[in-house]
C-alpha atoms as a PDB file:
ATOM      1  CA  UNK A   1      40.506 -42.831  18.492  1.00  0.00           C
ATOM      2  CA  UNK A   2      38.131 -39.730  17.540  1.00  0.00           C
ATOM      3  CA  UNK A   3      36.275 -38.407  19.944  1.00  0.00           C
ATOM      4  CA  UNK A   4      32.746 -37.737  19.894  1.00  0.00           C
ATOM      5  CA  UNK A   5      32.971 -34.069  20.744  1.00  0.00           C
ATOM      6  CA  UNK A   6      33.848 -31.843  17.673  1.00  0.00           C
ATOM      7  CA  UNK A   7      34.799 -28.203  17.916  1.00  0.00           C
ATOM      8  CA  UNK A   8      33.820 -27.296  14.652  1.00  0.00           C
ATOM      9  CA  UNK A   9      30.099 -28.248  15.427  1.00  0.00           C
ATOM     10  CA  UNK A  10      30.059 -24.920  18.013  1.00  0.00           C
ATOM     11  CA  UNK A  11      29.604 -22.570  15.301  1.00  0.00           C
ATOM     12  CA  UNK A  12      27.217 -24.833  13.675  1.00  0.00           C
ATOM     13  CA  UNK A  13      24.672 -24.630  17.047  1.00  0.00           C
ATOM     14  CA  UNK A  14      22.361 -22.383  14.988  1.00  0.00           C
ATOM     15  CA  UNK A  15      21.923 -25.204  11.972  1.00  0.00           C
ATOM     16  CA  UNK A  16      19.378 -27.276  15.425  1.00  0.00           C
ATOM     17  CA  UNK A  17      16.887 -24.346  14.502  1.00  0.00           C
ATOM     18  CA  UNK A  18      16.725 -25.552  10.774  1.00  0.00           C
ATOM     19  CA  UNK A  19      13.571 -28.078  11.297  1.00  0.00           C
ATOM     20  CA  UNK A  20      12.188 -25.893  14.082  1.00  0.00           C
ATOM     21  CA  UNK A  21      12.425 -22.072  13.387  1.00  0.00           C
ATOM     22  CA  UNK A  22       9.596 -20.668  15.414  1.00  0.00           C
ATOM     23  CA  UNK A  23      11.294 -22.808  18.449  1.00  0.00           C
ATOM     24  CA  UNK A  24      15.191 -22.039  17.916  1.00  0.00           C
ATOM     25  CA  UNK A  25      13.695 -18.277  17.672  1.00  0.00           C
ATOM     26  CA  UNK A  26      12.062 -18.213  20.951  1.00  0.00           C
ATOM     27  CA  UNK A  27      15.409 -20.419  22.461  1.00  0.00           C
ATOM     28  CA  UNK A  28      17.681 -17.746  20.960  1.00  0.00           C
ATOM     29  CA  UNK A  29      15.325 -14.714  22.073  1.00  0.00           C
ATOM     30  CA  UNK A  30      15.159 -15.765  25.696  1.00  0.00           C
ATOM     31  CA  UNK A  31      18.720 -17.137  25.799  1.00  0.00           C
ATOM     32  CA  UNK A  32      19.903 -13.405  24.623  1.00  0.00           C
ATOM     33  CA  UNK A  33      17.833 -11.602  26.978  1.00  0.00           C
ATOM     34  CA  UNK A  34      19.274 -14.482  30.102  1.00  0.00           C
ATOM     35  CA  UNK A  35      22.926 -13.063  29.029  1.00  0.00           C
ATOM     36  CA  UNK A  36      22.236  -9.516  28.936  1.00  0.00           C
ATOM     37  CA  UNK A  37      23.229  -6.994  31.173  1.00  0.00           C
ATOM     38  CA  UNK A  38      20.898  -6.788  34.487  1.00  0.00           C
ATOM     39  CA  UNK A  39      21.097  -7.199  38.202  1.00  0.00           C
ATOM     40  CA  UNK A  40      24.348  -9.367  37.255  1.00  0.00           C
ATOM     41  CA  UNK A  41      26.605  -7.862  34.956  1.00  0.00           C
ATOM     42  CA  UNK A  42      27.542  -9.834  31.672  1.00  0.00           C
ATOM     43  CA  UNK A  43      31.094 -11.145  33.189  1.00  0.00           C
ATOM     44  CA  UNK A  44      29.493 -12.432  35.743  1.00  0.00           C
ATOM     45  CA  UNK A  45      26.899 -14.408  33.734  1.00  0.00           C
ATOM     46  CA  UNK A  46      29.712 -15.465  32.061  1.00  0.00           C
ATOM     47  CA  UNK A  47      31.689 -16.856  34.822  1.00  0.00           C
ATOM     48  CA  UNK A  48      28.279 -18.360  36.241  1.00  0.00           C
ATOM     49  CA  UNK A  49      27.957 -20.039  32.878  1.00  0.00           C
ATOM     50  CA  UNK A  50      31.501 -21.440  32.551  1.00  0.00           C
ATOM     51  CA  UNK A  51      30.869 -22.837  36.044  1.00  0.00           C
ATOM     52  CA  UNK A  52      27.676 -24.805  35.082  1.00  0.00           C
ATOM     53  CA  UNK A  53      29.421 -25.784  31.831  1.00  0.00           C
ATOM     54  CA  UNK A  54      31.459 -28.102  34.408  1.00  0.00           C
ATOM     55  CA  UNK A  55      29.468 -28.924  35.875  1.00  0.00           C
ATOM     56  CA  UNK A  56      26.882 -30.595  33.440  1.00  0.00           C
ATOM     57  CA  UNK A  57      30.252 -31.487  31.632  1.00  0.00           C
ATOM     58  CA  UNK A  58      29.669 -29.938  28.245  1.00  0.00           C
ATOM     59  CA  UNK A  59      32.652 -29.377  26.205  1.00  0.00           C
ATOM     60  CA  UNK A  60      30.949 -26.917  23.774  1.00  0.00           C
ATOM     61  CA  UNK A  61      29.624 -24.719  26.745  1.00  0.00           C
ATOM     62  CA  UNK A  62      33.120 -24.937  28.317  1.00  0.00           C
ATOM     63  CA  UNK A  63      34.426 -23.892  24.844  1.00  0.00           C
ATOM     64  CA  UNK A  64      31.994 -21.177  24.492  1.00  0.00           C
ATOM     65  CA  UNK A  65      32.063 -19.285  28.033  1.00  0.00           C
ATOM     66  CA  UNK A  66      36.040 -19.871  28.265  1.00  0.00           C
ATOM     67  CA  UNK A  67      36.308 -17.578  25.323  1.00  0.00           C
ATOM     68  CA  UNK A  68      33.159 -15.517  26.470  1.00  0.00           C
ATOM     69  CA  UNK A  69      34.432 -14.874  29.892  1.00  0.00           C
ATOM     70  CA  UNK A  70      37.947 -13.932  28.751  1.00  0.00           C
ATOM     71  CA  UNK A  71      36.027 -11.347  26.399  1.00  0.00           C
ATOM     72  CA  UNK A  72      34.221  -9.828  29.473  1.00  0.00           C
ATOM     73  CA  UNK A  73      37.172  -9.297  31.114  1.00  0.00           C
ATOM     74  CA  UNK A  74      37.459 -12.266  33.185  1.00  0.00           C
ATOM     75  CA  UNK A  75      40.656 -13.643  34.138  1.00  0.00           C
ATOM     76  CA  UNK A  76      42.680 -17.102  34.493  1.00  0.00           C
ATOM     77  CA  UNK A  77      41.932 -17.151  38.459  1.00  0.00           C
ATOM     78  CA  UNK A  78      38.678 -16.008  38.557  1.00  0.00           C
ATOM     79  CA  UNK A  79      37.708 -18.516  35.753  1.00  0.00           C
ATOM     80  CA  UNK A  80      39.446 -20.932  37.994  1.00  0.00           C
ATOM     81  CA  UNK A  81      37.747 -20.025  40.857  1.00  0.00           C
ATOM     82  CA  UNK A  82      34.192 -20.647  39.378  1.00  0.00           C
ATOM     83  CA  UNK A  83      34.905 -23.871  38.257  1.00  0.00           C
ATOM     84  CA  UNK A  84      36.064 -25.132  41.915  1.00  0.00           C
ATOM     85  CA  UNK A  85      32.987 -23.444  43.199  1.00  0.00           C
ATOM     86  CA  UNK A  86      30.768 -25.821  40.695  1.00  0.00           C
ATOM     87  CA  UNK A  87      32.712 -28.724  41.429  1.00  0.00           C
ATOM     88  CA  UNK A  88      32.374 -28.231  45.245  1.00  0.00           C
ATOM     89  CA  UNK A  89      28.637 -28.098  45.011  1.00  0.00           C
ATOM     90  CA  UNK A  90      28.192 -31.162  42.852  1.00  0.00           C
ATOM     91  CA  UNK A  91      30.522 -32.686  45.171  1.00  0.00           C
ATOM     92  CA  UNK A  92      28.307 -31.739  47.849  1.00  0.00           C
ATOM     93  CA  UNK A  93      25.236 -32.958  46.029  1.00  0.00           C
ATOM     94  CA  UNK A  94      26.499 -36.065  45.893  1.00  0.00           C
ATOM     95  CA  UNK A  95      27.760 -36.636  49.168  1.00  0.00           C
ATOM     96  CA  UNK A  96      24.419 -35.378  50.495  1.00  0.00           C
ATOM     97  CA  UNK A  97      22.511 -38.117  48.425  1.00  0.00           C
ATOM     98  CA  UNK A  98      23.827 -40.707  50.437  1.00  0.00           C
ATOM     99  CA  UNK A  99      21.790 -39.823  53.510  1.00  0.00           C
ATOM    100  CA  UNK A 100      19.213 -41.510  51.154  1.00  0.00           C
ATOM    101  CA  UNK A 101      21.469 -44.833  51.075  1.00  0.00           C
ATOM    102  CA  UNK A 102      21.586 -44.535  55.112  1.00  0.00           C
ATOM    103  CA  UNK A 103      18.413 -44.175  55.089  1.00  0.00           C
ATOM    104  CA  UNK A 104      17.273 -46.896  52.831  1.00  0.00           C
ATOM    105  CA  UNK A 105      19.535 -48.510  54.702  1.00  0.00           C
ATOM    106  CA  UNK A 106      18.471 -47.871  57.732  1.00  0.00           C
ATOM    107  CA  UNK A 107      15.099 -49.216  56.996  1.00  0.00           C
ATOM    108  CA  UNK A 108      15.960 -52.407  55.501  1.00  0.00           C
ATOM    109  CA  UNK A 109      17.729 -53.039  58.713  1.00  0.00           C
ATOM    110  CA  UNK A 110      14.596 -52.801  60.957  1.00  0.00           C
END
C-alpha cells in the first residue's frame, strides 16, 4: 500500500507559495533569518529542529534536518540524543495531562 508521505514532494515545498507569493515570501524571509547564525549556532538549530520534527511527527521535516544537521556537522549520537530529548518531553506532556483526568475525576466523585 502507498503511503501518503512522498519524498519527492520536499523539494517541491516552494510550489505552496505559487497562489500566495507575498505570503510564502514573508514565510521564507522569516524562516531564513530563524535558521541563521545567532545566539545558537546553525548546528544547533538544526539539531533543535530535527528534535521538533519528532516530535510533531513530520516526515518531511525529519527528512530535511536529518540531512541538514549532518551538513552542520552533527553526528549519529548527537542526532540521537535530540530526538530522545523530544520524545521525553512529549512523554512528559502527556503524562502531566492526566492530573486533569484526576482532577475531573476528582470532582465528579464529590
Amino acid at each position: 500500500m502507498a503511503g501518503y508521505y512522498h519524498r519527492e514532494d520536499l523539494p517541491r515545498f516552494p510550489d505552496i507559495g505559487k497562489n500566495a507569493p507575498e505570503l510564502w515570501q514573508k514565510f521564507s524571509d522569516w524562516y531564513g533569518a530563524v535558521f541563521a547564525e545567532g545566539a545558537l549556532s546553525e548546528r544547533e538549530k538544526c539539531l533543535i529542529a530535527l528534535a521538533v520534527a519528532h516530535a510533531v511527527q513530520c516526515p518531511y521535516c525529519i527528512d530535511a534536518y536529518t540531512q541538514a544537521a549532518l551538513e552542520k556537522g552533527s553526528n549519529l549520537e548527537q542526532m540521537t540524543e535530540a530526538v530522545h530529548v523530544a520524545c521525553a518531553i512529549r512523554g512528559g506532556a502527556s503524562l502531566v495531562h492526566g492530573l486533569q483526568m484526576r482532577n475531573c475525576a476528582e470532582r465528579i466523585s464529590m
